[in-house]
N, C-alpha and C. Protein backbone atom coordinates (compact mmCIF):
# COMPACT_ATOMS: atom_id res chain seq x y z
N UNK A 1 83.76 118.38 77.79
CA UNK A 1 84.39 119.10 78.87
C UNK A 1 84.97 118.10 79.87
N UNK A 2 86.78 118.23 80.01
CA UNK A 2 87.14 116.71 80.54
C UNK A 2 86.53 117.43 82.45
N UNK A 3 86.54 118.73 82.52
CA UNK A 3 86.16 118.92 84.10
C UNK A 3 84.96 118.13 84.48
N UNK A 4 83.98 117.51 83.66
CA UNK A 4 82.69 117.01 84.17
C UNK A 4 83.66 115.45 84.67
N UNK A 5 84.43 115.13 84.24
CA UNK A 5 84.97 113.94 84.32
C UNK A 5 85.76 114.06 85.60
N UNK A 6 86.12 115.40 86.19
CA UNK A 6 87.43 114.79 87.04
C UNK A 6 86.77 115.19 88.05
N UNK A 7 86.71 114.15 89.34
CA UNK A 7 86.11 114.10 90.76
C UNK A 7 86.34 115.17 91.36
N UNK A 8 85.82 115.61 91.90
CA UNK A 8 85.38 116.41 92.74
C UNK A 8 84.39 116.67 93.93
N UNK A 9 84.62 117.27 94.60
CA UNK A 9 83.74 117.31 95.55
C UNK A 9 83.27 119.29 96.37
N UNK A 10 82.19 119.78 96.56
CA UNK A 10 82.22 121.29 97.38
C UNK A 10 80.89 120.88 98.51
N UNK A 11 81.30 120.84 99.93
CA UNK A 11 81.22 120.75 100.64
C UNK A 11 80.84 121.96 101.99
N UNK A 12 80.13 122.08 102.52
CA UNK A 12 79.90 123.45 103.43
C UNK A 12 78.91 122.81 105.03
N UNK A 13 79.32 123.79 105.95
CA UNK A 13 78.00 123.82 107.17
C UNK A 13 77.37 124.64 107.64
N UNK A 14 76.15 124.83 107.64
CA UNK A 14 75.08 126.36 107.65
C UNK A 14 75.08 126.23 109.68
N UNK A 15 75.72 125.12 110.28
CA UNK A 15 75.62 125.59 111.53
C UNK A 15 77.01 126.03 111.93
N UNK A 16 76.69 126.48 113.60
CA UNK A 16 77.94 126.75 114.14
C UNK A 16 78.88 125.60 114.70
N UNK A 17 80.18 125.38 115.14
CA UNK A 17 80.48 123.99 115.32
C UNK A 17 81.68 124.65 116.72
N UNK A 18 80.97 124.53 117.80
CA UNK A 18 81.76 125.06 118.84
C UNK A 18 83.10 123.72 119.21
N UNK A 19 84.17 124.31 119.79
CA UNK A 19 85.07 123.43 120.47
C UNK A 19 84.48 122.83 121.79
N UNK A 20 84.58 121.34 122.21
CA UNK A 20 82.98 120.82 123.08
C UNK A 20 84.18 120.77 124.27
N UNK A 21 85.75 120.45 124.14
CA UNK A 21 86.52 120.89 125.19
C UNK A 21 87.76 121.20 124.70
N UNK A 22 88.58 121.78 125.17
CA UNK A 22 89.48 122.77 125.14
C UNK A 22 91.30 121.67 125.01
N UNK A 23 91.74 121.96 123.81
CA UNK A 23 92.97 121.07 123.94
C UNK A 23 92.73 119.88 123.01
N UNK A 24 91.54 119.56 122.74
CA UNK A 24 91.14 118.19 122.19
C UNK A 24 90.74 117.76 120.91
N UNK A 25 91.54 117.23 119.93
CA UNK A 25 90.95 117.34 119.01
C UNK A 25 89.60 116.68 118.29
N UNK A 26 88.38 117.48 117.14
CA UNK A 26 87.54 117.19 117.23
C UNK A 26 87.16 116.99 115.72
N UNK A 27 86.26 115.85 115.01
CA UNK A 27 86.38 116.02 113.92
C UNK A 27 85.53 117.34 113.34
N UNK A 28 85.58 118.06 112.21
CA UNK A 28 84.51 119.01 111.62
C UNK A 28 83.38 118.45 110.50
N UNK A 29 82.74 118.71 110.94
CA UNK A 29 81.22 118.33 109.93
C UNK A 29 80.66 119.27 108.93
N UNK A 30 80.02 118.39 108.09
CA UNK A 30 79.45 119.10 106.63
C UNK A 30 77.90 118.75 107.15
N UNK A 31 76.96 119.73 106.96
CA UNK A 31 75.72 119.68 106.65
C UNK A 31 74.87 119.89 105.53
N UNK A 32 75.88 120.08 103.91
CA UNK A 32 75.13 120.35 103.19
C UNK A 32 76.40 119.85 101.97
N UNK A 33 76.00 118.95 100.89
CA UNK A 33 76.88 118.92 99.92
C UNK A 33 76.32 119.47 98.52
N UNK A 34 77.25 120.69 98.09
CA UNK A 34 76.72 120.89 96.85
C UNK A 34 77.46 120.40 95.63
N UNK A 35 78.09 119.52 95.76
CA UNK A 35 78.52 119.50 94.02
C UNK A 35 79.13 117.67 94.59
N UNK A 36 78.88 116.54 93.81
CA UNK A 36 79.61 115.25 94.50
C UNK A 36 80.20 114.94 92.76
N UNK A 37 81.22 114.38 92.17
CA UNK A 37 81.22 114.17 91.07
C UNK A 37 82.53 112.77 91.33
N UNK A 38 82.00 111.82 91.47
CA UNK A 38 82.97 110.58 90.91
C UNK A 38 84.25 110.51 92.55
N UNK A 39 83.09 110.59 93.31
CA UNK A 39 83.97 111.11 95.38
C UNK A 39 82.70 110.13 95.96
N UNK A 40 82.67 109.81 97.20
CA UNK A 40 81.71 109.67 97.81
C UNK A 40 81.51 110.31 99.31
N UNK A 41 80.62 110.41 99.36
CA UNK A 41 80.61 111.35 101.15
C UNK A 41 79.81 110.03 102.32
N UNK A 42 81.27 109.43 102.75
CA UNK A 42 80.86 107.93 103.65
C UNK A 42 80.26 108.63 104.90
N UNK A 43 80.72 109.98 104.84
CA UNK A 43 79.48 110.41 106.37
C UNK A 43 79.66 112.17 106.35
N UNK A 44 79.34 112.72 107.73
CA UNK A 44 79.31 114.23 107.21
C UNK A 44 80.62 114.87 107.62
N UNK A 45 81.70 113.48 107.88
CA UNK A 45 82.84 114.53 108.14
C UNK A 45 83.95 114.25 106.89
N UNK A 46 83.32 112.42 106.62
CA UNK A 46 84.23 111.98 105.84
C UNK A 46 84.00 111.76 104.19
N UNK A 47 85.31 111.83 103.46
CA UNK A 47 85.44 112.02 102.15
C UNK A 47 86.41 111.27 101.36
N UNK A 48 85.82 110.45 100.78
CA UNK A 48 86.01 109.20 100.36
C UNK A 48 86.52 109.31 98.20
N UNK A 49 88.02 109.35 98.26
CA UNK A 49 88.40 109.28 96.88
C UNK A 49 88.16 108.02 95.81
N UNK A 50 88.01 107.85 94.78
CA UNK A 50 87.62 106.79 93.86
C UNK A 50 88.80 106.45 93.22
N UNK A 51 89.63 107.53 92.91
CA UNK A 51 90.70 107.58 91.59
C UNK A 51 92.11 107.75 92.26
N UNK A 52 93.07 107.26 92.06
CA UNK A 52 94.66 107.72 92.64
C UNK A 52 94.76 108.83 91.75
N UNK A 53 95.33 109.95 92.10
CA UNK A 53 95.53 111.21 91.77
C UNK A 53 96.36 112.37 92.30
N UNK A 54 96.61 113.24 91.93
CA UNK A 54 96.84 114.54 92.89
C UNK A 54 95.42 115.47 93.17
N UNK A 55 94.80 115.59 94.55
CA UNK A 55 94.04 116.47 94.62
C UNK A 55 94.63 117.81 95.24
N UNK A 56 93.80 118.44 94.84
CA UNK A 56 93.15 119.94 95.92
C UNK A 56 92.38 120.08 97.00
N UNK A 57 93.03 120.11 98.51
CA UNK A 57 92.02 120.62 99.43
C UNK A 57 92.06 122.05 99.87
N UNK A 58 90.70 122.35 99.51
CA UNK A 58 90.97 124.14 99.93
C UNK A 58 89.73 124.34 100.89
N UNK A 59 90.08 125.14 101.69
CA UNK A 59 88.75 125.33 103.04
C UNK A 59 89.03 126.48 103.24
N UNK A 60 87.79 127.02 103.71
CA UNK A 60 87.44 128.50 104.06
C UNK A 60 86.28 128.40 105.79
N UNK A 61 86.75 129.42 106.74
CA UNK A 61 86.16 129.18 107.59
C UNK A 61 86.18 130.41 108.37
N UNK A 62 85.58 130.70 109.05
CA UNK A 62 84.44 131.73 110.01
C UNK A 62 85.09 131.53 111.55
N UNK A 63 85.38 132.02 111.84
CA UNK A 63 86.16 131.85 113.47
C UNK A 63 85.49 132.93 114.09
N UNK A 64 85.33 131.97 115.78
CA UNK A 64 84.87 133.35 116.36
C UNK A 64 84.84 132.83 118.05
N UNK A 65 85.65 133.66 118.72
CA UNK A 65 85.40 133.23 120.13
C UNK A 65 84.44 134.64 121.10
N UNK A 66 84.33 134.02 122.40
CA UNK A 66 83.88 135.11 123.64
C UNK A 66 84.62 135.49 124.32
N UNK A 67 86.16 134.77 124.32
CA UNK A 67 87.09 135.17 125.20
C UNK A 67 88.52 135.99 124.10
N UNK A 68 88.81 137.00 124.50
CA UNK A 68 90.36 137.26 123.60
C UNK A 68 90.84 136.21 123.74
N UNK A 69 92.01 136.30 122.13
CA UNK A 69 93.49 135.68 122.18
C UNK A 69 93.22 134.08 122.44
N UNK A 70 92.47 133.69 121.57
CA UNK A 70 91.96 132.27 121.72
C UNK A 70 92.49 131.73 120.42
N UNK A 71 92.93 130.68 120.49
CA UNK A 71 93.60 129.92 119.21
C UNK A 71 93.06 128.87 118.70
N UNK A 72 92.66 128.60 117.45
CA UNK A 72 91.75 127.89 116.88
C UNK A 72 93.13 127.13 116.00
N UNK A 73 93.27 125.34 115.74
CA UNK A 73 94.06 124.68 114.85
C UNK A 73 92.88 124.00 113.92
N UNK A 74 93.62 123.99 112.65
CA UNK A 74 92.81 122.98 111.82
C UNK A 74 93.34 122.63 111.08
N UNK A 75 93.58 121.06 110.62
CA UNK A 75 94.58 120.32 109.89
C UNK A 75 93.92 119.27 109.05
N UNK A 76 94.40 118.62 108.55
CA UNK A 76 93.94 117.56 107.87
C UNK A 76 94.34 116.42 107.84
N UNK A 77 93.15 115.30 108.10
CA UNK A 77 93.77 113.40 108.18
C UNK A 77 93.40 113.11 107.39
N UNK A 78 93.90 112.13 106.56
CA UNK A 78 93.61 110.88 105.64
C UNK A 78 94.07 109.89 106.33
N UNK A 79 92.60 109.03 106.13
CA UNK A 79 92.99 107.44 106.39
C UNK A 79 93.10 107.68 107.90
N UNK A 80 92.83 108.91 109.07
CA UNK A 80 92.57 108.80 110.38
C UNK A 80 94.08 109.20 111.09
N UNK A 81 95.01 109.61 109.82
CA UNK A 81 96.29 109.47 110.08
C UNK A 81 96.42 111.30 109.95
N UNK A 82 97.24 112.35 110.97
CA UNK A 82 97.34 113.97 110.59
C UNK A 82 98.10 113.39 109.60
N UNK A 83 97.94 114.44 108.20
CA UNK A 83 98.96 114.82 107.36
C UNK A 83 99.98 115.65 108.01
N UNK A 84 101.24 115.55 107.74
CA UNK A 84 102.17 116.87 108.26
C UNK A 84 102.00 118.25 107.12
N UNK A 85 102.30 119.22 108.17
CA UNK A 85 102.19 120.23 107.70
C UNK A 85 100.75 120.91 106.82
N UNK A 86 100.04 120.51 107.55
CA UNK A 86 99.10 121.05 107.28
C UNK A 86 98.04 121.67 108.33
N UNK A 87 98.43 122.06 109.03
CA UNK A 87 98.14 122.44 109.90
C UNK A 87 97.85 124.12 110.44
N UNK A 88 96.91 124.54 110.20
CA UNK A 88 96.78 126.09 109.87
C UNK A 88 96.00 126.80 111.42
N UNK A 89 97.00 128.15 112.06
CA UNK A 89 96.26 128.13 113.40
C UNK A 89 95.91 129.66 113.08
N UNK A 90 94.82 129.68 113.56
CA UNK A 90 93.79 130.93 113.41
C UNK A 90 93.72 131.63 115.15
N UNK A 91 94.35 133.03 114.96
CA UNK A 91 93.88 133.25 116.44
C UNK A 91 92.69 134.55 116.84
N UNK A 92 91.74 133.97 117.44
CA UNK A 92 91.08 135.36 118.00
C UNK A 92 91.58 136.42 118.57
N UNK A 93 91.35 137.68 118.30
CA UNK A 93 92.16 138.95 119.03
C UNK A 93 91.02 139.08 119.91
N UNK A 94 90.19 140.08 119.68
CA UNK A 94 89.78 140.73 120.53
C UNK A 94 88.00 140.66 120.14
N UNK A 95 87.95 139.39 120.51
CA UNK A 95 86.58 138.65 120.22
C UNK A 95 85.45 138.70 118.84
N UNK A 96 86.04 138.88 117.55
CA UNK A 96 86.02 139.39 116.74
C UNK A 96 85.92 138.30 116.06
N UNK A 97 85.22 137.62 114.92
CA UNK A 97 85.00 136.79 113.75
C UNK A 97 86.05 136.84 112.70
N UNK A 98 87.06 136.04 113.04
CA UNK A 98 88.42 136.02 111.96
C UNK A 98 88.12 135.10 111.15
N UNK A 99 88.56 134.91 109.64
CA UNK A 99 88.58 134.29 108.45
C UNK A 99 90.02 133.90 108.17
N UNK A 100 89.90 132.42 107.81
CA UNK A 100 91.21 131.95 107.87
C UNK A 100 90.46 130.61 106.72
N UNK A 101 91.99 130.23 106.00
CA UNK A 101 91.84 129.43 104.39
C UNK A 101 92.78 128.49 104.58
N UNK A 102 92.61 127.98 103.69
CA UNK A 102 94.01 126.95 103.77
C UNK A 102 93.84 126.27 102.51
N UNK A 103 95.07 125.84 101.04
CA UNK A 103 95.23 125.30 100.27
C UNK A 103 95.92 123.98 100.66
N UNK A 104 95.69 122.90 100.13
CA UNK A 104 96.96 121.84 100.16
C UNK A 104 96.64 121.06 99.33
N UNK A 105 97.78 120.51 98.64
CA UNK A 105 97.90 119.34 97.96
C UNK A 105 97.92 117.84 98.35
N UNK A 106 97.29 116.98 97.82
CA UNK A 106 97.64 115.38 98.30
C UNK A 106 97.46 114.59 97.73
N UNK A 107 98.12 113.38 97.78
CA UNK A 107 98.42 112.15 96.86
C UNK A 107 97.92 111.29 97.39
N UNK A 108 96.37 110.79 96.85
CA UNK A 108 95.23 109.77 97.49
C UNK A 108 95.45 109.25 96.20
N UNK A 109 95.04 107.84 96.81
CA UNK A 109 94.30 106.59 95.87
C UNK A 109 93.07 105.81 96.58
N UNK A 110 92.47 104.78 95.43
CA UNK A 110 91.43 104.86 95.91
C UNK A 110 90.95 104.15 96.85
N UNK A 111 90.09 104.42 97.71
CA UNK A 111 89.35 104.18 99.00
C UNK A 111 90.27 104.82 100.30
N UNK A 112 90.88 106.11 100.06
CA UNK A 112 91.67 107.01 100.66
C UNK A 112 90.26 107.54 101.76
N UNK A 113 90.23 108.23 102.42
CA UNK A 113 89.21 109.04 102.74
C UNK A 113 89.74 110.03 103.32
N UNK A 114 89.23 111.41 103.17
CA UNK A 114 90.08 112.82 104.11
C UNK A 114 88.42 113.07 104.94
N UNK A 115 89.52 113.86 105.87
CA UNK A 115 88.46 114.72 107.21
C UNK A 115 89.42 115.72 107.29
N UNK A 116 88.45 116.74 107.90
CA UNK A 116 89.17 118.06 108.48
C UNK A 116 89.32 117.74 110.26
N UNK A 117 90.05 118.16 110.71
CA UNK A 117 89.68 118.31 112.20
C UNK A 117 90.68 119.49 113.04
N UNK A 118 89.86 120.20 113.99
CA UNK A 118 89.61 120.55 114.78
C UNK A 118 90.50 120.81 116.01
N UNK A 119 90.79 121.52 116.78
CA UNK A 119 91.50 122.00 118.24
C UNK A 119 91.25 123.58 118.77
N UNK A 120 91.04 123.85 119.78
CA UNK A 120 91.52 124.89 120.34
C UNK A 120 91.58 124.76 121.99
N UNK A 121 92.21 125.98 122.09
CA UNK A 121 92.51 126.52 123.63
C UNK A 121 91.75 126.83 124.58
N UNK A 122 90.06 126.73 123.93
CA UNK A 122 89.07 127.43 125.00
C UNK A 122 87.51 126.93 124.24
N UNK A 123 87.01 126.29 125.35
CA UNK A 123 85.93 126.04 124.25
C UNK A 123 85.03 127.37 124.19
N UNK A 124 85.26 128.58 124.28
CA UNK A 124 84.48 129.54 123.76
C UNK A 124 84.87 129.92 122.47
N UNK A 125 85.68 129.22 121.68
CA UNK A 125 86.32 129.20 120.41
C UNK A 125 84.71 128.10 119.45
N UNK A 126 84.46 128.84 118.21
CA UNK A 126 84.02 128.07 117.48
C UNK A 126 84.00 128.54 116.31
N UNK A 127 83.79 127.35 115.14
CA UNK A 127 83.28 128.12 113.43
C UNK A 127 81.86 128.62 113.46
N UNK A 128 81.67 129.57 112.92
CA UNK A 128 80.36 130.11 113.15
C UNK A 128 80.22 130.60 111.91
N UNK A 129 78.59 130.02 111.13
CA UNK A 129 78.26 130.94 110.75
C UNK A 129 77.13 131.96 110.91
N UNK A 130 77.28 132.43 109.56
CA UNK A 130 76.72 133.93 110.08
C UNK A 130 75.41 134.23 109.47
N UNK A 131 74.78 135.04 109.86
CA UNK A 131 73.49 134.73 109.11
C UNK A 131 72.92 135.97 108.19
N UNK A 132 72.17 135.92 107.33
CA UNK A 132 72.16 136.88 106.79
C UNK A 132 72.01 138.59 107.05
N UNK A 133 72.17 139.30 106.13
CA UNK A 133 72.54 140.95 106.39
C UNK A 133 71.70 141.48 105.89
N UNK A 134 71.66 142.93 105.70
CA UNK A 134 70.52 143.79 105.69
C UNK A 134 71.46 144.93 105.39
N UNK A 135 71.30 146.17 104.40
CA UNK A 135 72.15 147.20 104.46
C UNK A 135 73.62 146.97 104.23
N UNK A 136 74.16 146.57 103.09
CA UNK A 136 73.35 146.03 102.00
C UNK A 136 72.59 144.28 102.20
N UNK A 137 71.67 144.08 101.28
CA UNK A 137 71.07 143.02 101.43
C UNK A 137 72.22 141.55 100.80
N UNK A 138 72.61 140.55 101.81
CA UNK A 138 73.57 139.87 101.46
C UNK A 138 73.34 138.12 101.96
N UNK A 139 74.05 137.45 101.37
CA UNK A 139 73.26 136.21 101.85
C UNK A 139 74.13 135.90 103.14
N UNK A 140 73.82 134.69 103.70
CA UNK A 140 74.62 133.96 105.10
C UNK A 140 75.73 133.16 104.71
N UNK A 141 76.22 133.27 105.94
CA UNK A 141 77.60 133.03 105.34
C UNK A 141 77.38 131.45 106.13
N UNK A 142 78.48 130.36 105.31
CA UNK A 142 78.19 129.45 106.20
C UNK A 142 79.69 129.20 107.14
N UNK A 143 79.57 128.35 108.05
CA UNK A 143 80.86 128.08 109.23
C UNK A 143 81.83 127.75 108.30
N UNK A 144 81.97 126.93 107.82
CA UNK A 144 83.13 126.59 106.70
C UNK A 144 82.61 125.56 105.57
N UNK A 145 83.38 125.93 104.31
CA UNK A 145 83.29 125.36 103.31
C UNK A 145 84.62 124.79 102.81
N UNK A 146 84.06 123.58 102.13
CA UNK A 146 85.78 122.77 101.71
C UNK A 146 85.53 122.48 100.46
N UNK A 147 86.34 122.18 99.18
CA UNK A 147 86.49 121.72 97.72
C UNK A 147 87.43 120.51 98.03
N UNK A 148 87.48 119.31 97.45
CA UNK A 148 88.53 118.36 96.97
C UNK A 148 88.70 118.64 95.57
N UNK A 149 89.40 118.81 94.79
CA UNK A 149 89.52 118.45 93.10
C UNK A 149 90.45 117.71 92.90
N UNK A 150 90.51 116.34 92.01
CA UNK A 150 91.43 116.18 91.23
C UNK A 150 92.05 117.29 90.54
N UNK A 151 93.74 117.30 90.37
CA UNK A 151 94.20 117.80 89.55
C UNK A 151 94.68 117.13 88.23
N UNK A 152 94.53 118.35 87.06
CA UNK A 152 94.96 117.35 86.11
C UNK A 152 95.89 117.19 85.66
């Protein structure tokens, strides 16, 4: 199976990760790695490629402010540098837990490293997750989760 071979990485955080001030950008953190394959994780924000390639970054995330109409950005650096256009803005309506994704492609080689990071308009803006349910019985959700894959 050549998939055991091609790097990868799935990545997630079981806490909440509030905006600490408003306007500023902040990096996002992983507290839990489940899958590392031929990647290394140099810390809990950063993600470190082995192979020149085309990858996959895909993220999934939990939004949630106290104030309406609050705007949450989240983009992606390699190498400490924003990528363009990648940049995905999530807005709170009416204080409500919005879900927002983002796909992108990128052309790393090796000792590349990616991070996600972070902005909004209010620090009552944060990723949150959620914790488990009852009626029906369901597991917790976490603040956000990210995949790297090589493509082949």
């Amino acid at each position: 199976m050549s998939f055991l071979l091609t790097p990868h990485i799935a990545v997630l955080d079981t806490t909440s990760q509030a905006i600490a001030t408003a306007n500023t950008p902040q990096v996002i953190t992983f507290d839990t790695v489940s899958i590392i394959k031929k990647m290394t994780a140099l810390s809990t924000s950063r993600f470190n490629v082995l192979e020149h390639g085309d990858y996959l970054l895909a993220y999934t995330v939990e939004v949630t402010a106290t104030n309406a109409n609050k705007k949450l950005d989240i983009w992606i650096r390699v190498n400490g540098v924003d990528v363009p256009l990648t940049n995905v803005q999530t807005t709170v309506v009416n204080n409500e837990v919005r879900f927002s994704s983002s796909v992108n492609t990128l052309v790393l080689v090796p000792d590349d490293y990616v991070e996600l990071w972070m902005s909004g308009d209010s620090n009552t803006l944060s990723l949150a997750s959620l914790p488990a349910g009852t009626t029906p019985t369901r597991p917790a959700s976490p603040s956000i989760r990210m995949t790297i894959d090589r493509l082949p």
